[in-house]
Protein backbone atom coordinates (compact mmCIF):
# COMPACT_ATOMS: atom_id res chain seq x y z
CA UNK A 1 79.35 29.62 107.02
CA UNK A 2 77.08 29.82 104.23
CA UNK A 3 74.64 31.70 106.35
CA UNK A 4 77.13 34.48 107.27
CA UNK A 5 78.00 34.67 103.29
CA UNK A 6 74.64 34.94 102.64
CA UNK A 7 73.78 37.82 104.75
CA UNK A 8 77.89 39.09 104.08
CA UNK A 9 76.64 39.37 100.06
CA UNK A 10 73.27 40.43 100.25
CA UNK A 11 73.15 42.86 103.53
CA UNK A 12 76.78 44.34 103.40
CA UNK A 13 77.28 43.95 100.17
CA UNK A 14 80.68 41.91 100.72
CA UNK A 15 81.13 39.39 97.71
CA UNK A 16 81.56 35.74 98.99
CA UNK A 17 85.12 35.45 97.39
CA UNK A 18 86.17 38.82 99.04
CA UNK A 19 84.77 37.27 102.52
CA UNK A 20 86.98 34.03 101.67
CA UNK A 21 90.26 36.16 101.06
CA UNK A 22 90.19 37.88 104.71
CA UNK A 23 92.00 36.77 107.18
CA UNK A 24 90.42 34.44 109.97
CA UNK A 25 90.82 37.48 112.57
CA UNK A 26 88.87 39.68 109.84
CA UNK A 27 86.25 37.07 109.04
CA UNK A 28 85.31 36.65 112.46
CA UNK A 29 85.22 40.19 113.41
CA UNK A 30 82.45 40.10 110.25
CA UNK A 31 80.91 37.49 111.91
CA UNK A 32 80.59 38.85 115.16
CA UNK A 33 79.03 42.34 113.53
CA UNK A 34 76.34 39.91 111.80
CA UNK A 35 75.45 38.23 115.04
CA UNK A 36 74.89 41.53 116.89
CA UNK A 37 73.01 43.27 113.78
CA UNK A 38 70.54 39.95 113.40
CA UNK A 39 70.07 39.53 117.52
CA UNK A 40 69.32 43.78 117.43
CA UNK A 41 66.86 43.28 114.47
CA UNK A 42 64.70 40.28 116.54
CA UNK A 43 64.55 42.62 119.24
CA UNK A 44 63.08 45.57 117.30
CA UNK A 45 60.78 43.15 115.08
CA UNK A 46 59.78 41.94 118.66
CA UNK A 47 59.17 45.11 120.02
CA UNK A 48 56.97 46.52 117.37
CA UNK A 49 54.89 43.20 117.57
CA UNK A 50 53.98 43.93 121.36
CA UNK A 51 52.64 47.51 120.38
C-alpha cells in the first residue's frame, strides 16, 4: 500500500489522504493504472537497453 501511495503522490500527483478517502472500487482502479504504467515503463527501459 505504501508503494502505490508513493508513486499515487509523487507520479500522479494524488495526495495520500485523498487516495485514503476513495472508495475501495476507486482505489483499486488507481491501483490497477499504476501496475500497467510501471510494467509499460520496464518494457521501454528494457527496450532501449537492447539498442
Amino acid at each position: 500500500m505504501a508503494n502505490y501511495a508513493y508513486y499515487a503522490l509523487h507520479e500522479l500527483h494524488i495526495l495520500p489522504h485523498d487516495l485514503m478517502a476513495m472508495s475501495r472500487r476507486e482505489q483499486a482502479a488507481i491501483f490497477a493504472m499504476i501496475d500497467i504504467r510501471v510494467e509499460s515503463e520496464k518494457r521501454e527501459r528494457a527496450r532501449t537497453r537492447r539498442k
